[in-house]
C-alpha atoms as a PDB file:
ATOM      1  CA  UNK A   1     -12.469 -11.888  15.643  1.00  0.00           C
ATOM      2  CA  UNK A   2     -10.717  -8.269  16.587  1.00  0.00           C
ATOM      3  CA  UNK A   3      -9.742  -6.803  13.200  1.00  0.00           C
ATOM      4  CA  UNK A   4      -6.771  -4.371  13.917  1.00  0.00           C
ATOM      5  CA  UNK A   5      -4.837  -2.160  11.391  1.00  0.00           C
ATOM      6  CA  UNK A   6      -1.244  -2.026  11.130  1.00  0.00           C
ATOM      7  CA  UNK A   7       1.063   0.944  10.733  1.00  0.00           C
ATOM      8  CA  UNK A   8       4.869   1.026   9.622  1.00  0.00           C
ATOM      9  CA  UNK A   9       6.499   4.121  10.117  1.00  0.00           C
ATOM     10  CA  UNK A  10       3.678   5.130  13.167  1.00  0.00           C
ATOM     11  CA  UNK A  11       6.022   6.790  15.894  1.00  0.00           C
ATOM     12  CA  UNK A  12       6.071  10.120  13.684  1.00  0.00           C
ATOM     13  CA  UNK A  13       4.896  12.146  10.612  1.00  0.00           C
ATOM     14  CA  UNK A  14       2.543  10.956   7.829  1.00  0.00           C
ATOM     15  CA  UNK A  15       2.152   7.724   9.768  1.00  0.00           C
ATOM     16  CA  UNK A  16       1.264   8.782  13.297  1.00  0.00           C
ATOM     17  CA  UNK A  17      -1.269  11.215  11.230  1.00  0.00           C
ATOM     18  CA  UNK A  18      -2.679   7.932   9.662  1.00  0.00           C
ATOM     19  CA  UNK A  19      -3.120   6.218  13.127  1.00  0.00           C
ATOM     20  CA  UNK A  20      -4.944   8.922  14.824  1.00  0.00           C
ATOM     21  CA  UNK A  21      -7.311   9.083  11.802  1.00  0.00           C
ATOM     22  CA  UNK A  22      -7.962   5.628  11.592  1.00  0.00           C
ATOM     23  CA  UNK A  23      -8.398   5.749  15.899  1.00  0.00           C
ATOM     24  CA  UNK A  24     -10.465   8.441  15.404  1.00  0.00           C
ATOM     25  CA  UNK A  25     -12.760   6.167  13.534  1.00  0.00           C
ATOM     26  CA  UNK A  26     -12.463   3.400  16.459  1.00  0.00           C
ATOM     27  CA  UNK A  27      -9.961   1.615  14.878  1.00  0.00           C
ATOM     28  CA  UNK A  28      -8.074  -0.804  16.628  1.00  0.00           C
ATOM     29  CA  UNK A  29      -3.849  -0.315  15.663  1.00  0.00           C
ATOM     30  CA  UNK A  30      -0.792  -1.881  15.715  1.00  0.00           C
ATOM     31  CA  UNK A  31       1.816   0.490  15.251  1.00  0.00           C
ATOM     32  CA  UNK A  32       5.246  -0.550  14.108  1.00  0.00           C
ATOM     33  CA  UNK A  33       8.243   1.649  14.687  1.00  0.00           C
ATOM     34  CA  UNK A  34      11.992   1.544  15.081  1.00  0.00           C
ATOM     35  CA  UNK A  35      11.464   2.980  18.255  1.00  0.00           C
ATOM     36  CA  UNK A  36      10.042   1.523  21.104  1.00  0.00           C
ATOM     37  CA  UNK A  37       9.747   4.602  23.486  1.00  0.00           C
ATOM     38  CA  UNK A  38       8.130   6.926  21.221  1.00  0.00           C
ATOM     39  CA  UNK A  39       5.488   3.994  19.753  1.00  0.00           C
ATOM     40  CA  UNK A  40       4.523   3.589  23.586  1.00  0.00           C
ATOM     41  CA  UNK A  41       3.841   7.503  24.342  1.00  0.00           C
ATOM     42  CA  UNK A  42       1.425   7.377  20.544  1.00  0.00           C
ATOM     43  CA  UNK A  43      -0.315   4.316  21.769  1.00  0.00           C
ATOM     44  CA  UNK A  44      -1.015   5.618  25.161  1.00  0.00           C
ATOM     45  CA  UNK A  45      -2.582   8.686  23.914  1.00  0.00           C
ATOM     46  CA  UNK A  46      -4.783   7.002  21.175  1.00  0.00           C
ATOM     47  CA  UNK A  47      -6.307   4.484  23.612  1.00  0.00           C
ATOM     48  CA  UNK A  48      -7.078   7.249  26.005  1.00  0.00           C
ATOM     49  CA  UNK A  49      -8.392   9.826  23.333  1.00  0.00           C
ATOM     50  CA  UNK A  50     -10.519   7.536  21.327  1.00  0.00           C
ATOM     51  CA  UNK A  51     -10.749   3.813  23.552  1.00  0.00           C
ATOM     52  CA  UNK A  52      -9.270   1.711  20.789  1.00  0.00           C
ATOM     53  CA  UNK A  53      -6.929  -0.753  21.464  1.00  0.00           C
ATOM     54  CA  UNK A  54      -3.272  -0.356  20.407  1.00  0.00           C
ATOM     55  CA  UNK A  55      -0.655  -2.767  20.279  1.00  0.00           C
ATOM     56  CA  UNK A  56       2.917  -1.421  19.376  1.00  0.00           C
ATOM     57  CA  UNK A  57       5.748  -3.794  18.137  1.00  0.00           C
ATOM     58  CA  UNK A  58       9.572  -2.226  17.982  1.00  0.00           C
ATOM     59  CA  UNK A  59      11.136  -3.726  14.302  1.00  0.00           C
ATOM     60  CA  UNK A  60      14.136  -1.960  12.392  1.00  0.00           C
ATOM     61  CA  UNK A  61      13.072  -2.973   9.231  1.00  0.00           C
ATOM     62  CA  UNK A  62      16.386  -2.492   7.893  1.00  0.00           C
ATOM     63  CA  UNK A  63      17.190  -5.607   9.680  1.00  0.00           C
ATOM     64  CA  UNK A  64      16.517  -9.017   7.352  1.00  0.00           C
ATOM     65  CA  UNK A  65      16.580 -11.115  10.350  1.00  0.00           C
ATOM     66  CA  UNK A  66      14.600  -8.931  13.020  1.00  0.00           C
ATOM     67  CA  UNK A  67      11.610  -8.544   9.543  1.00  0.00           C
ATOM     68  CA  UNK A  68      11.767 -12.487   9.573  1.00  0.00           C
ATOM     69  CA  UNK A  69      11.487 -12.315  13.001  1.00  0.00           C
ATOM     70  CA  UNK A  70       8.458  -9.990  13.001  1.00  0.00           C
ATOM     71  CA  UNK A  71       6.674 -11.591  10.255  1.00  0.00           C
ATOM     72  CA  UNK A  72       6.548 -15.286  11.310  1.00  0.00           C
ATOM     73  CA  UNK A  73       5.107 -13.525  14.821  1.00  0.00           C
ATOM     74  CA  UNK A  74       1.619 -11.951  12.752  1.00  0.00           C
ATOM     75  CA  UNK A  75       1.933 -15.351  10.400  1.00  0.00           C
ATOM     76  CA  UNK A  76       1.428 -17.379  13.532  1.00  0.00           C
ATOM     77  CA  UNK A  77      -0.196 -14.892  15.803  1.00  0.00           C
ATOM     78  CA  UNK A  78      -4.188 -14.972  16.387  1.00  0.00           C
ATOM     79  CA  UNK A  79      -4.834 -10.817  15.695  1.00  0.00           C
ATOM     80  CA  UNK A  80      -6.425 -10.584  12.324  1.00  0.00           C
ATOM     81  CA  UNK A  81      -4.778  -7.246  10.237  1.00  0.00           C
ATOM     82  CA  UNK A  82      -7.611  -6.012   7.741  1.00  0.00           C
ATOM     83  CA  UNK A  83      -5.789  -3.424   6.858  1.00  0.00           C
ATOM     84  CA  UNK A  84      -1.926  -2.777   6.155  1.00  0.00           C
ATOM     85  CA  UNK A  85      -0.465   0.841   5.825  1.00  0.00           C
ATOM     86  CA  UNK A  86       2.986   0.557   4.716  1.00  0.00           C
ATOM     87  CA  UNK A  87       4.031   4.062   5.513  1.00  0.00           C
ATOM     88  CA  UNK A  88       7.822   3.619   6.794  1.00  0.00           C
ATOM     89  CA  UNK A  89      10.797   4.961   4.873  1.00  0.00           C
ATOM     90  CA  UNK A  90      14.209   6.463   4.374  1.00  0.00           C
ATOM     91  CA  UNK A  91      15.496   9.067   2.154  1.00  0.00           C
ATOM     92  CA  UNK A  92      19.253  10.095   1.197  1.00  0.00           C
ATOM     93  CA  UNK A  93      19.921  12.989  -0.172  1.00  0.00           C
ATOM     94  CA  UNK A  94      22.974  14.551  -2.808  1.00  0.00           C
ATOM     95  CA  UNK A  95      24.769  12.869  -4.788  1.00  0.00           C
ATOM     96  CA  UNK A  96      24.681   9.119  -5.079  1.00  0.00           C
ATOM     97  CA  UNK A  97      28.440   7.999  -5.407  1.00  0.00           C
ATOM     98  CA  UNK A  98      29.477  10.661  -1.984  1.00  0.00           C
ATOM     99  CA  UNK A  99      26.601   8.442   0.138  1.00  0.00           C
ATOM    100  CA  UNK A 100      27.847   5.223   2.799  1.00  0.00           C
ATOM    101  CA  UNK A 101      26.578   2.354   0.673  1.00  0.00           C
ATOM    102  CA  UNK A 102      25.384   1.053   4.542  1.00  0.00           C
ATOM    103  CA  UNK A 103      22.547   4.083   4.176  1.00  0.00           C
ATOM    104  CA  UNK A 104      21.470   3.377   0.565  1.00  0.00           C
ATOM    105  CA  UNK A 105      20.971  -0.673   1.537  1.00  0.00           C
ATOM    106  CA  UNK A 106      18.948   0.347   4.515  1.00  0.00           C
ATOM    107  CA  UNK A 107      16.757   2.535   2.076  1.00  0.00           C
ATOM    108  CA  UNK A 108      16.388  -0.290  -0.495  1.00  0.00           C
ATOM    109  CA  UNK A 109      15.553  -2.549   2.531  1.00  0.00           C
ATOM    110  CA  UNK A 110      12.917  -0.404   4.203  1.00  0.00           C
ATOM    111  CA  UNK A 111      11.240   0.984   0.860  1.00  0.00           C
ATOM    112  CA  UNK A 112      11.129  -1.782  -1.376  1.00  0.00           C
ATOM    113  CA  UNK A 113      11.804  -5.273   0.140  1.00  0.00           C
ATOM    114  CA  UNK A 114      10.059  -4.781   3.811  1.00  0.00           C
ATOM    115  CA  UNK A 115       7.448  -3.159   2.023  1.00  0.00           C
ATOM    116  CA  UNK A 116       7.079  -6.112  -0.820  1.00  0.00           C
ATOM    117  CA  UNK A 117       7.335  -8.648   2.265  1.00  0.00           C
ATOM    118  CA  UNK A 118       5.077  -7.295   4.864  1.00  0.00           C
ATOM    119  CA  UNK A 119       2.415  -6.790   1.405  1.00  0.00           C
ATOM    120  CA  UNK A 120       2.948 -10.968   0.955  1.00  0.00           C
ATOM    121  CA  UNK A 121       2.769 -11.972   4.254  1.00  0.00           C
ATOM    122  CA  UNK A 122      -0.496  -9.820   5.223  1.00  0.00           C
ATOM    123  CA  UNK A 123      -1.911 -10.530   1.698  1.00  0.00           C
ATOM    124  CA  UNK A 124      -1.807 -13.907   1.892  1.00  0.00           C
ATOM    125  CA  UNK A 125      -3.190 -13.957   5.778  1.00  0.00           C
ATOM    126  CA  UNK A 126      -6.527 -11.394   4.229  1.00  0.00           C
ATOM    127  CA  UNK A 127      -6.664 -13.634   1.447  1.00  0.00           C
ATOM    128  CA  UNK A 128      -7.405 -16.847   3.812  1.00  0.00           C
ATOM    129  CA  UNK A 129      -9.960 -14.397   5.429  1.00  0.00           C
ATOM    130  CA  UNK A 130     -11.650 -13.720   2.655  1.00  0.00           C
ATOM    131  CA  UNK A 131     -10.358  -9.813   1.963  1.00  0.00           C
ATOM    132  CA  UNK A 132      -8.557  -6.965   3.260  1.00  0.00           C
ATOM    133  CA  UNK A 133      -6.949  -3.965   2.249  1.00  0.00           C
ATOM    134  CA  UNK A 134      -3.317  -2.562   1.426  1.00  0.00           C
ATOM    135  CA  UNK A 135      -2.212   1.014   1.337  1.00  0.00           C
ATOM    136  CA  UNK A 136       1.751   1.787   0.316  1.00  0.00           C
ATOM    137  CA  UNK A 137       2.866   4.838   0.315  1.00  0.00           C
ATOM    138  CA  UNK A 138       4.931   6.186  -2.570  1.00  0.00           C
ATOM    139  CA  UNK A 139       5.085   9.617  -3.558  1.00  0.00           C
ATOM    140  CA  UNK A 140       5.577  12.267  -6.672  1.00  0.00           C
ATOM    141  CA  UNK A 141       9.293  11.490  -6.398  1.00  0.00           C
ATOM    142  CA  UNK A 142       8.157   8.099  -7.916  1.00  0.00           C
ATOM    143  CA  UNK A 143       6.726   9.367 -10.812  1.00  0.00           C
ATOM    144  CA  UNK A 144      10.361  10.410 -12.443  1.00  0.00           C
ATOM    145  CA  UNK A 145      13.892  10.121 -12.031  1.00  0.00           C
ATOM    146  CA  UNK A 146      15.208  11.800  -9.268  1.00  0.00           C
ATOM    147  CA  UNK A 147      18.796  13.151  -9.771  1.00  0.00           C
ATOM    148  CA  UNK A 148      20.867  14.132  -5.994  1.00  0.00           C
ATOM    149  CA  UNK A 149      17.785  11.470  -4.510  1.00  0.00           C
ATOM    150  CA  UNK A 150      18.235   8.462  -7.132  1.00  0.00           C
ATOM    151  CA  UNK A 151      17.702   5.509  -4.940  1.00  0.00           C
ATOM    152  CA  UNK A 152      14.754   7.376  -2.907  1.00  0.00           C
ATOM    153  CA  UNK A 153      13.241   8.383  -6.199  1.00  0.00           C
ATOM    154  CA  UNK A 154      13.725   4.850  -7.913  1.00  0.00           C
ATOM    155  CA  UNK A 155      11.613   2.619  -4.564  1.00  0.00           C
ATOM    156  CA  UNK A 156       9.456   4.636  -5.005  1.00  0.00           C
ATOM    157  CA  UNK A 157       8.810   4.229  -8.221  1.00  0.00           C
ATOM    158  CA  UNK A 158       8.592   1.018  -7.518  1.00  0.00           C
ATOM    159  CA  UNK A 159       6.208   1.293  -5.051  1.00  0.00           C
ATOM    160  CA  UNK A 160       4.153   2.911  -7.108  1.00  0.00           C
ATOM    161  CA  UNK A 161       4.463  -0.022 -10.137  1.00  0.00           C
ATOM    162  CA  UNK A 162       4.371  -2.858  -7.801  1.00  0.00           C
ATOM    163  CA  UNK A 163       1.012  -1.135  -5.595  1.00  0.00           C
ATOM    164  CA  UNK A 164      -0.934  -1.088  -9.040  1.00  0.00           C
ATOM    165  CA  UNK A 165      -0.097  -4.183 -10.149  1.00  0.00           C
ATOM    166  CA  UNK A 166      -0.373  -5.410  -6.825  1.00  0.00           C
ATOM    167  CA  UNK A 167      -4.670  -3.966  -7.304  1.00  0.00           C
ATOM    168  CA  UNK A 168      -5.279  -6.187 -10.633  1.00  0.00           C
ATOM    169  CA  UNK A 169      -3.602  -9.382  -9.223  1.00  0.00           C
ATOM    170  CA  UNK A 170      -5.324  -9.343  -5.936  1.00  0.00           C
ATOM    171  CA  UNK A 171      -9.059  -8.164  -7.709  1.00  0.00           C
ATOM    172  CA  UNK A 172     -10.382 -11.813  -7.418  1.00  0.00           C
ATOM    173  CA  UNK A 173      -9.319 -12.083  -3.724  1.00  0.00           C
ATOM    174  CA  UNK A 174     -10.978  -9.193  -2.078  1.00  0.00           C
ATOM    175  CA  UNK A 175      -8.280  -7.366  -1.414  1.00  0.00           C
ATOM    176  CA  UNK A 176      -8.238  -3.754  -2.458  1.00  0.00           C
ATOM    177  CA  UNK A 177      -5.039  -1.838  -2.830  1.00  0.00           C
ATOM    178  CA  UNK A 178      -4.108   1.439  -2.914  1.00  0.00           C
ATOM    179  CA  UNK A 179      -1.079   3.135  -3.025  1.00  0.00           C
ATOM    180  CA  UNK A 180      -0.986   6.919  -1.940  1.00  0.00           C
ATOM    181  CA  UNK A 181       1.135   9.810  -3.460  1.00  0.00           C
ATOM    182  CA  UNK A 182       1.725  12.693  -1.343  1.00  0.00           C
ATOM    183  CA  UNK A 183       3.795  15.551  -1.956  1.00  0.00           C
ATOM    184  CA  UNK A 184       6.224  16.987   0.613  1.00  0.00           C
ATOM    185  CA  UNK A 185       4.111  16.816   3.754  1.00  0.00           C
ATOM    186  CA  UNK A 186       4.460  19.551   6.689  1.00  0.00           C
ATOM    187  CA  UNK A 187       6.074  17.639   9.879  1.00  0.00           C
ATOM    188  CA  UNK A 188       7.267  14.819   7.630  1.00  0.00           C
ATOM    189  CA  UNK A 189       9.466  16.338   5.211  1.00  0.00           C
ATOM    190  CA  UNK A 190      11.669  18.006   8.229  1.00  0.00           C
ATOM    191  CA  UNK A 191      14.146  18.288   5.890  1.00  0.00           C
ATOM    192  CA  UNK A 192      12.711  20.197   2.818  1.00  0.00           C
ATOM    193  CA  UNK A 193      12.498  23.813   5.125  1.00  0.00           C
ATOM    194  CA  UNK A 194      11.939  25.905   2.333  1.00  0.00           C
ATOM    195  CA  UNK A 195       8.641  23.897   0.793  1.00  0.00           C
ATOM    196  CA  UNK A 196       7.422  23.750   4.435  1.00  0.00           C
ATOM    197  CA  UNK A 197       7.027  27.516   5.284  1.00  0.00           C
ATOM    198  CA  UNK A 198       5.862  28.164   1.442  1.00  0.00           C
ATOM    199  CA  UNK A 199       2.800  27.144   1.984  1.00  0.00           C
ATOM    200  CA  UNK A 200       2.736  24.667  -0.548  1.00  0.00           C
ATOM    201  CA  UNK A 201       2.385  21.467   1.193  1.00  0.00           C
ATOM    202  CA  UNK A 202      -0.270  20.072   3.488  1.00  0.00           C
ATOM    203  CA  UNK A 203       0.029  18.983   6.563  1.00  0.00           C
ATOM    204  CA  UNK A 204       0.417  15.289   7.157  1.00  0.00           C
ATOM    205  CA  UNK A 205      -2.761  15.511   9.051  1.00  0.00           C
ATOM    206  CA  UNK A 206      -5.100  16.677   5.831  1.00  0.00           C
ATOM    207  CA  UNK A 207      -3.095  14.292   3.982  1.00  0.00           C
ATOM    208  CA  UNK A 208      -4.040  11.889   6.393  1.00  0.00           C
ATOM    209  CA  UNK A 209      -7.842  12.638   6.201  1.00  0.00           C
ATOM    210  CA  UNK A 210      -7.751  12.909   2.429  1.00  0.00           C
ATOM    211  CA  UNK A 211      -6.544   9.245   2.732  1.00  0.00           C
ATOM    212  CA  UNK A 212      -8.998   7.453   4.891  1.00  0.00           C
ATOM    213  CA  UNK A 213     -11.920   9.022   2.722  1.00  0.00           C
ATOM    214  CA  UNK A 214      -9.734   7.748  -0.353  1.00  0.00           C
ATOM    215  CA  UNK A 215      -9.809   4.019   0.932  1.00  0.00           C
ATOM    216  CA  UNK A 216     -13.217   4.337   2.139  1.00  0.00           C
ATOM    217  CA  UNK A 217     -14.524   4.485  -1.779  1.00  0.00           C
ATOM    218  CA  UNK A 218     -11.318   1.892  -2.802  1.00  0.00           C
ATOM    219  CA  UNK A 219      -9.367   4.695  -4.961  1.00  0.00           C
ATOM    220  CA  UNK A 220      -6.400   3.351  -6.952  1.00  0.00           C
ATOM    221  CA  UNK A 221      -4.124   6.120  -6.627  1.00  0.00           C
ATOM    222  CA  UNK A 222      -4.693   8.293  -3.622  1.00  0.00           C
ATOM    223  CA  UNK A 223      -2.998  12.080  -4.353  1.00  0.00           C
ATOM    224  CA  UNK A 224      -3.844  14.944  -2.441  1.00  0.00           C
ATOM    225  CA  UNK A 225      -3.426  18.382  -3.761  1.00  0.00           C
ATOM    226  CA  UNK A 226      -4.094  19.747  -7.444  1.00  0.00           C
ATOM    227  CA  UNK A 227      -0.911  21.010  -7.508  1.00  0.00           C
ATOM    228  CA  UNK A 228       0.714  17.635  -6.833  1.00  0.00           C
ATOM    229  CA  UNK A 229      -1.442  15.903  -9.528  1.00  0.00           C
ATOM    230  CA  UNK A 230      -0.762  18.406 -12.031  1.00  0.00           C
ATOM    231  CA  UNK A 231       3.221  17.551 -10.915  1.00  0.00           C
ATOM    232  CA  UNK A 232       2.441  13.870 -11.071  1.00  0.00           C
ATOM    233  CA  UNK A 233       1.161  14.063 -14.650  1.00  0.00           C
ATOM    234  CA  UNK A 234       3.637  16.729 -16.382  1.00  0.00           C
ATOM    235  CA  UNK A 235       6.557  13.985 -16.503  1.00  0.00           C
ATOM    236  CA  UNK A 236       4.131  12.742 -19.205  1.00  0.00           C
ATOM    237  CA  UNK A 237       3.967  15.624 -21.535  1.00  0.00           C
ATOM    238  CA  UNK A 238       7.585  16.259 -21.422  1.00  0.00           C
ATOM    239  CA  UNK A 239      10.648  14.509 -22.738  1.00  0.00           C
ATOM    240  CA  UNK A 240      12.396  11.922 -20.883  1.00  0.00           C
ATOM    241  CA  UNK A 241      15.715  14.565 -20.799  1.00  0.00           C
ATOM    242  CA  UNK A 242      13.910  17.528 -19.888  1.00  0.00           C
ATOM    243  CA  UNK A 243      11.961  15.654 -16.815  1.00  0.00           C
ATOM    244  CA  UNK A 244      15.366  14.448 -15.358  1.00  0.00           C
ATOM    245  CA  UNK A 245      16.802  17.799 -15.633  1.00  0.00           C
ATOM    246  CA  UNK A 246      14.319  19.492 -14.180  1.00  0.00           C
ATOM    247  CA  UNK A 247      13.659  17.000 -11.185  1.00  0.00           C
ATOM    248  CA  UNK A 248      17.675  17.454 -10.672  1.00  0.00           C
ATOM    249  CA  UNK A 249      17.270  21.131 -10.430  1.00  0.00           C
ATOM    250  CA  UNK A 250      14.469  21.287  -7.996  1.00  0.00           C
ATOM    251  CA  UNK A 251      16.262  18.604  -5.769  1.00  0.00           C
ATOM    252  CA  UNK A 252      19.280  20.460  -5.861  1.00  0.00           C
ATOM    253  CA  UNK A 253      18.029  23.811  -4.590  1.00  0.00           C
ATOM    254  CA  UNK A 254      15.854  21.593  -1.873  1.00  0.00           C
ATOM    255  CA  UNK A 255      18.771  19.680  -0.805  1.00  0.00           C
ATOM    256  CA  UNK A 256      19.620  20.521   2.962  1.00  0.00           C
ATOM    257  CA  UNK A 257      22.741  22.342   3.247  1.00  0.00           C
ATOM    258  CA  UNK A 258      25.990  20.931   2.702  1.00  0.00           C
ATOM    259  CA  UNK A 259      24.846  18.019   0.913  1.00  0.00           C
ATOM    260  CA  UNK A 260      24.988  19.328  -2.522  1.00  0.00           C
END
């Protein structure tokens, strides 16, 4: 049987990086977007660069029904997904209270509960098979509380909870899971301008490449950088009061304009 990998989040970013690394490595894809047109110009050029097949499928996963929809088609469908990238997400930005609640549900339903779903529906299809693997992607906003980005900061740390916990349950199965950590990521984070020409992030391709050599040898927690695991483990050494209120300073002066 065809084993393909699947891709949320593909048409752009971190997650088209991940597909043309995993192509590169004659990986067959399916690439889920919200976007048909731009999923069908990706999948073009990956079959031509690097022969691979890749299937595309159009899903707002903001949308309970059309996520259903979409996940009763791979629970019934004959493709086998070995592995599962969960790599789609939304951010807000400024304060909580000034936000359209209609954005923060959409983040809550892209970042936590499509995520959680897709990660039970696929898990239990690899674990009929016999294994597979899982790779979420949270990030260093997880590891805190994220004043002027509180519900972006909070999914992912729940990401990052659930994705561990997620590795000891499924052990026994054959699943490994991972969950990946990036910082701000050149061509990803459009909206962080500052970090981008600072030269302090990567570029969502080395991020990607740091990746698939993290899965290759099954790594836990996948976080690229020194600087961003020294960031990742600093919330540790300081006080609860002091972490919030510096994570609310930096996210203030990386806000985009005019929503502070």
């Amino acid at each position: 049987m065809t084993c393909y990998a699947m891709i949320t989040g593909a048409s752009s970013g971190l997650g088209l990086a991940l597909a043309e690394a995993l192509a590169r490595r004659g990986r067959n894809l399916i690439l889920v977007a919200r976007q048909r047109e731009p999923l069908e110009a990706v999948a073009l050029e990956l079959t031509q660069r690097f022969g691979v097949d890749v299937l595309l499928r159009a899903c707002d996963l903001s949308q309970p029904l059309r996520l259903s929809g979409f996940v009763l088609e791979l629970e019934e469908g004959e493709r086998r997904i070995d592995l599962l990238v969960n790599c789609a997400g939304l951010r807000t930005y400024g304060p909580f209270l000034a936000h359209e609640w209609a954005d923060e549900q959409d983040l809550l339903e892209v970042n936590v509960l499509a995520l959680s779903r897709l990660c039970h529906a696929l898990g239990n299809l690899m674990a009929v098979h016999g294994g597979g693997q899982i790779l979420n992607v949270a990030g260093l906003a997880g590891v805190a509380p994220g004043p002027w980005m509180a519900a972006y900061a909070a999914s992912k740390a729940y990401v990052l909870s659930f994705t561990e916990a997620l590795r000891e349950e499924l052990k026994r199965t054959g699943i490994k899971v991972s969950v990946l950590c990036p910082g701000p990521v050149r061509s990803a984070n459009r909206s962080i301008e500052r970090l981008k020409g600072s030269g302090r992030c990567l570029s969502a391709q080395e991020v990607a490449l740091f990746t698939v050599r993290a899965l290759d040898k099954n790594r836990a927690l996948i976080m690229p950088g020194r600087r961003n695991r020294w960031l990742a483990f600093a919330p540790r050494l300081l006080p609860r009061w002091l972490t919030r209120k510096l994570a609310g300073v930096l996210h203030r002066r990386y806000c985009p304009s005019g929503m502070q």
